[in-house]
PDB file of N, CA and C in Angstrom:
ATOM      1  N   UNK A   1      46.063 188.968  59.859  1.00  0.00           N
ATOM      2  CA  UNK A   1      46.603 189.363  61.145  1.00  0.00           C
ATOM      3  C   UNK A   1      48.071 188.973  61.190  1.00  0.00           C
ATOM      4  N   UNK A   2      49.203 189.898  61.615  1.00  0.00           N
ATOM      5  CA  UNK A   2      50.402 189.941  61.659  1.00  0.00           C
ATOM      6  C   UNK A   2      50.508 189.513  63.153  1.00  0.00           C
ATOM      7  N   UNK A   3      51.805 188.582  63.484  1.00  0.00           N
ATOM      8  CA  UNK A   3      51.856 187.714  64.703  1.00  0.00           C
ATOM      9  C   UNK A   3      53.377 188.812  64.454  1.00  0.00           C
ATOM     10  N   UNK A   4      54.322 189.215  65.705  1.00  0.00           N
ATOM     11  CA  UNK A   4      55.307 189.612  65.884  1.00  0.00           C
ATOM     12  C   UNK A   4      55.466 190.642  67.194  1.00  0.00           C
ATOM     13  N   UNK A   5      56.679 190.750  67.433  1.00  0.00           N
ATOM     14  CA  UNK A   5      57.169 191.966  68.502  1.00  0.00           C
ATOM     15  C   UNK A   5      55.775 192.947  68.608  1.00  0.00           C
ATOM     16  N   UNK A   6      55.571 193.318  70.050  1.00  0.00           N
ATOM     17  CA  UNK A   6      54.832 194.155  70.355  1.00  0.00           C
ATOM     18  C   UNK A   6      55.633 195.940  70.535  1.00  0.00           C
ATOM     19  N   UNK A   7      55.261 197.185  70.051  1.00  0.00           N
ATOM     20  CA  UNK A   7      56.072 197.855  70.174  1.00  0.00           C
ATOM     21  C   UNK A   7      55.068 199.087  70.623  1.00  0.00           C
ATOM     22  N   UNK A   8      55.712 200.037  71.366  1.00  0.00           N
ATOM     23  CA  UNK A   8      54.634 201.884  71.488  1.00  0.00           C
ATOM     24  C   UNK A   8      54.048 201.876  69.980  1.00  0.00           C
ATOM     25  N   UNK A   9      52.630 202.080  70.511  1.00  0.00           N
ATOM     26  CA  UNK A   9      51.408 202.539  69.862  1.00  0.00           C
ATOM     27  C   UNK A   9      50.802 201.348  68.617  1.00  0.00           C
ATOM     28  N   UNK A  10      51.539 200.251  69.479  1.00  0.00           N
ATOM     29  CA  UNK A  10      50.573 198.978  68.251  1.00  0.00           C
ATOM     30  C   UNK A  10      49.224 198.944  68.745  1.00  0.00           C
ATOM     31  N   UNK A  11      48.554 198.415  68.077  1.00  0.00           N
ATOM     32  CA  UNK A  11      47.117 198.104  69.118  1.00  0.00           C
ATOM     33  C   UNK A  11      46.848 196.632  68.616  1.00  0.00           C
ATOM     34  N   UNK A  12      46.782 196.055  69.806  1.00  0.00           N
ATOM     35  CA  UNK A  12      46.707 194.484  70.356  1.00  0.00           C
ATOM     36  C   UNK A  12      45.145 194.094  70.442  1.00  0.00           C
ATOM     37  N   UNK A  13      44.831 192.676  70.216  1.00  0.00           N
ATOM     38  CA  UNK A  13      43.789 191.996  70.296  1.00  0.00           C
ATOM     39  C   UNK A  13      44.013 190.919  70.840  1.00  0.00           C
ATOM     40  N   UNK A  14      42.869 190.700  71.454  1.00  0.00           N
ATOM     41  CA  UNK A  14      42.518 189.275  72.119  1.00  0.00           C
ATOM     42  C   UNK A  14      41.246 188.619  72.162  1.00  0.00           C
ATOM     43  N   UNK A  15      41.122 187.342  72.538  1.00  0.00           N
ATOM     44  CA  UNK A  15      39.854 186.978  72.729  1.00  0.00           C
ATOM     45  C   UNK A  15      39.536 186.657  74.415  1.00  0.00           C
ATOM     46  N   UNK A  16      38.509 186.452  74.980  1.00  0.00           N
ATOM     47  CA  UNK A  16      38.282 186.042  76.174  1.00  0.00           C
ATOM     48  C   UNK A  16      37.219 185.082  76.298  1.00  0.00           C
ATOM     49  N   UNK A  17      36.900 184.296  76.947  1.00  0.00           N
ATOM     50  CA  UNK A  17      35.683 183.338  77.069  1.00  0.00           C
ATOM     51  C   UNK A  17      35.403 184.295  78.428  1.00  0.00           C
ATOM     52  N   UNK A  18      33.768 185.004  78.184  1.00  0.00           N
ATOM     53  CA  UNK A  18      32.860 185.145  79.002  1.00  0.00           C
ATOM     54  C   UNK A  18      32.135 184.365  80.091  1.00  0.00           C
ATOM     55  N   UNK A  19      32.586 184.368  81.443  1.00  0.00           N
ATOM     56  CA  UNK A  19      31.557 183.348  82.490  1.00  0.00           C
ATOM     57  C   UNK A  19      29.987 184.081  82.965  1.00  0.00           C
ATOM     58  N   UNK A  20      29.304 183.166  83.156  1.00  0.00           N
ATOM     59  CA  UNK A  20      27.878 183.393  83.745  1.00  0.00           C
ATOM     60  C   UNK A  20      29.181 183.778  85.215  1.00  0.00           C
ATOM     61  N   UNK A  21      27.927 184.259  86.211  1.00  0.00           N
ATOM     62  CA  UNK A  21      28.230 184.606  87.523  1.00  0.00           C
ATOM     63  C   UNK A  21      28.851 183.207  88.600  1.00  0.00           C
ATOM     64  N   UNK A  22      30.148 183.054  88.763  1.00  0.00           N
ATOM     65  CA  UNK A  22      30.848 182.525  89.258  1.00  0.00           C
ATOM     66  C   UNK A  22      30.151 181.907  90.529  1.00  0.00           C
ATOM     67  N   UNK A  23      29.757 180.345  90.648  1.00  0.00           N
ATOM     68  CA  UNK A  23      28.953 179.653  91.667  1.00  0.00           C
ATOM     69  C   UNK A  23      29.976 178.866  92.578  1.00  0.00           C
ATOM     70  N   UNK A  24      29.869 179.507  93.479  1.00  0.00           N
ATOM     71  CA  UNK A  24      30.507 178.858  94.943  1.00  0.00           C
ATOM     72  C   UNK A  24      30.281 177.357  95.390  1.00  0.00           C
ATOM     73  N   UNK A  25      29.089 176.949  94.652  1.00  0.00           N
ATOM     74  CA  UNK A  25      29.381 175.790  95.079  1.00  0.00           C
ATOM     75  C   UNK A  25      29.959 174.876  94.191  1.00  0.00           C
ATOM     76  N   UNK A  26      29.620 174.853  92.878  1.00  0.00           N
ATOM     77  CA  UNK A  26      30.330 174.034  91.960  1.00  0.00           C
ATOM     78  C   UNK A  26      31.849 174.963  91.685  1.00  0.00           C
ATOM     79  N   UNK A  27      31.822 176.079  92.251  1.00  0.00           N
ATOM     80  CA  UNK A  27      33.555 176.414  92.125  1.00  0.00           C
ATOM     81  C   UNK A  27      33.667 176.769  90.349  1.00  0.00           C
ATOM     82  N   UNK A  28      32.858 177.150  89.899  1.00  0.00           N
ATOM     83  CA  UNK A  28      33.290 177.886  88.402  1.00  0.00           C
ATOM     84  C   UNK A  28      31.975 178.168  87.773  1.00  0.00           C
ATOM     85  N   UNK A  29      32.112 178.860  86.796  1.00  0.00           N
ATOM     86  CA  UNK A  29      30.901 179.768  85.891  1.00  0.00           C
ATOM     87  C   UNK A  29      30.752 179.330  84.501  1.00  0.00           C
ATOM     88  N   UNK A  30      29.570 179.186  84.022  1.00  0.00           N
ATOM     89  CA  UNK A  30      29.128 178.446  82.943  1.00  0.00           C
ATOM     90  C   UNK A  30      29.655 179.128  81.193  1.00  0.00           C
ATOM     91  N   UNK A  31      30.239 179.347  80.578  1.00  0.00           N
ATOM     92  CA  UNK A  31      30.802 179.827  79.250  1.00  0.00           C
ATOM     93  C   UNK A  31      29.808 180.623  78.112  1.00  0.00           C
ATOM     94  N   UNK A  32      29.619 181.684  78.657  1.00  0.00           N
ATOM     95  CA  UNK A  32      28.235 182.052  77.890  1.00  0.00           C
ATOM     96  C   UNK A  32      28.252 182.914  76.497  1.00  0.00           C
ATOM     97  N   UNK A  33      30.207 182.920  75.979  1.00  0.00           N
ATOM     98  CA  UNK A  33      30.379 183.471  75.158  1.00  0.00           C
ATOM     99  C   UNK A  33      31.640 183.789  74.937  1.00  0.00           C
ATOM    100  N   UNK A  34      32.178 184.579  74.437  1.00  0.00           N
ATOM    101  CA  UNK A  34      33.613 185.451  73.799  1.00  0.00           C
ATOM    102  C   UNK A  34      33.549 186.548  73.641  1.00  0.00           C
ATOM    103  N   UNK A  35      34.469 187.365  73.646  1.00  0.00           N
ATOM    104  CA  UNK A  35      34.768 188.890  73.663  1.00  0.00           C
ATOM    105  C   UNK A  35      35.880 188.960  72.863  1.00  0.00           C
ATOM    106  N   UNK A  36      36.247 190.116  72.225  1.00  0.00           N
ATOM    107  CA  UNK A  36      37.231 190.140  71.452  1.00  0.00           C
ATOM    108  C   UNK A  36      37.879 191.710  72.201  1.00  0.00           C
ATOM    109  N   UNK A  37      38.697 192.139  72.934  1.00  0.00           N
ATOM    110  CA  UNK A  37      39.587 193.297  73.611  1.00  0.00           C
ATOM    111  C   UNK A  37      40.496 193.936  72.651  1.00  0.00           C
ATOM    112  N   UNK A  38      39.856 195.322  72.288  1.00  0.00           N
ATOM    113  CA  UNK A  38      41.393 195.718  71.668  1.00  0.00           C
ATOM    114  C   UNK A  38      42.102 196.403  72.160  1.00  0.00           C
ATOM    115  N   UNK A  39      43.293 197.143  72.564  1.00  0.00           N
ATOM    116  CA  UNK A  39      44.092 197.869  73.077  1.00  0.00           C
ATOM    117  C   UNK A  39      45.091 198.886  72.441  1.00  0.00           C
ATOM    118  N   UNK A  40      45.783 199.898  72.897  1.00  0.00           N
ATOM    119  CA  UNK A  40      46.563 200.427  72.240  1.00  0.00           C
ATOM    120  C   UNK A  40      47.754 200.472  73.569  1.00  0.00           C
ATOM    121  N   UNK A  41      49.080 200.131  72.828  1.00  0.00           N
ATOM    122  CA  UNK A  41      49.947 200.132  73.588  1.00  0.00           C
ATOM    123  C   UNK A  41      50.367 201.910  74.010  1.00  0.00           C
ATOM    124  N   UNK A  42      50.670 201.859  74.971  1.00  0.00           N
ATOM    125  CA  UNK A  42      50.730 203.536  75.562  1.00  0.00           C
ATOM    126  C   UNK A  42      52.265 203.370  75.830  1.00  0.00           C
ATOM    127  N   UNK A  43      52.633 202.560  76.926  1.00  0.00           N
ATOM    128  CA  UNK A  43      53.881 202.674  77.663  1.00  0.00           C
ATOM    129  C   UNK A  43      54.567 201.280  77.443  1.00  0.00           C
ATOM    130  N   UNK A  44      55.873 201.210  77.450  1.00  0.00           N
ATOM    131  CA  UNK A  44      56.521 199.694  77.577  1.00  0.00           C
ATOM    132  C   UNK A  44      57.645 200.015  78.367  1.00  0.00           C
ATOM    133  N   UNK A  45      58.220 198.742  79.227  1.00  0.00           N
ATOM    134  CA  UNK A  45      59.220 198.830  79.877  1.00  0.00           C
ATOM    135  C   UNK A  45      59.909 197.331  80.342  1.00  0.00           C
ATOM    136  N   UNK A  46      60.914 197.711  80.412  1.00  0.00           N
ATOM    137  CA  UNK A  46      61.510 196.161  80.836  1.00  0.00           C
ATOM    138  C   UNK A  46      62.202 196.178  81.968  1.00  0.00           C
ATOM    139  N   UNK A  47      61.682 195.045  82.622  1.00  0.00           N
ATOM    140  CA  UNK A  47      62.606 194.922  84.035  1.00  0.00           C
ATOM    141  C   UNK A  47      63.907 194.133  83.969  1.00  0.00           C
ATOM    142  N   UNK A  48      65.029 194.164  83.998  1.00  0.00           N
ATOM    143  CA  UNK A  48      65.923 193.598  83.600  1.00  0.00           C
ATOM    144  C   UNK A  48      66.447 191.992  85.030  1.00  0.00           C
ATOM    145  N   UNK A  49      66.111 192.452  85.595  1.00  0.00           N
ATOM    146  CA  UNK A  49      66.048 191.654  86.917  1.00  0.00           C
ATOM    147  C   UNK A  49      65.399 190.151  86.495  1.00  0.00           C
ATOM    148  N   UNK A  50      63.799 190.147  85.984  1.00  0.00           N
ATOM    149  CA  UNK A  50      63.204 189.102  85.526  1.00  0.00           C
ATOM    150  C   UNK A  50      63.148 189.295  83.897  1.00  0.00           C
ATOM    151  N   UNK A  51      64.166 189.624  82.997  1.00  0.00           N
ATOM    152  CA  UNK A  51      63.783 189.630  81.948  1.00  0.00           C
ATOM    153  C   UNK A  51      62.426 189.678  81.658  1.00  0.00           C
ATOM    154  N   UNK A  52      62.011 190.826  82.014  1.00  0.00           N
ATOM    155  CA  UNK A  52      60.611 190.402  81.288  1.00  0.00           C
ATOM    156  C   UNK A  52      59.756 191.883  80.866  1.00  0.00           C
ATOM    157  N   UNK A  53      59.107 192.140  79.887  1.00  0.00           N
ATOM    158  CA  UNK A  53      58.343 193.565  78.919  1.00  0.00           C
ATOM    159  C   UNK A  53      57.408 193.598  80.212  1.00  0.00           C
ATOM    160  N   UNK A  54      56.975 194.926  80.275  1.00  0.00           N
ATOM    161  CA  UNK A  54      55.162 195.183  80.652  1.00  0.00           C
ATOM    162  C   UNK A  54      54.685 196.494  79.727  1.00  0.00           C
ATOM    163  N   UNK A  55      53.858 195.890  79.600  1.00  0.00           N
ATOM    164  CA  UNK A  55      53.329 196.929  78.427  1.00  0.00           C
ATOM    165  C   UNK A  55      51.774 197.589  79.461  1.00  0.00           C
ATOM    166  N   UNK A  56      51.345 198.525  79.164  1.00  0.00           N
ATOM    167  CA  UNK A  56      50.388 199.501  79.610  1.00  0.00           C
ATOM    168  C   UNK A  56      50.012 200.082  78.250  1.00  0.00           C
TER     169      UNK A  56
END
């Protein structure tokens, strides 16, 4: 896996930790796993105001 600049039409990965159903009374959800998300970059743009990318 290559770590670098994100650019139109890379496709991105991630991982996520999965919660059980979020309990109101203890205020958080039990870890019942991982997911791995892949994506394809469509659109990029930069706001120059907050320096900062958004990618879609």
């Amino acid at each position: 896996m290559e770590v670098g600049d994100v650019c139109l039409g890379d496709v991105v990965l991630f991982r996520q930790k999965v919660y059980e159903k979020f309990n109101k009374v203890t205020r958080h959800g039990r870890v019942i796993g991982n997911r791995t998300v892949a994506g394809r970059v469509v659109k990029e743009s930069y706001g120059a105001a907050k320096q900062q990318h958004t990618f879609t």
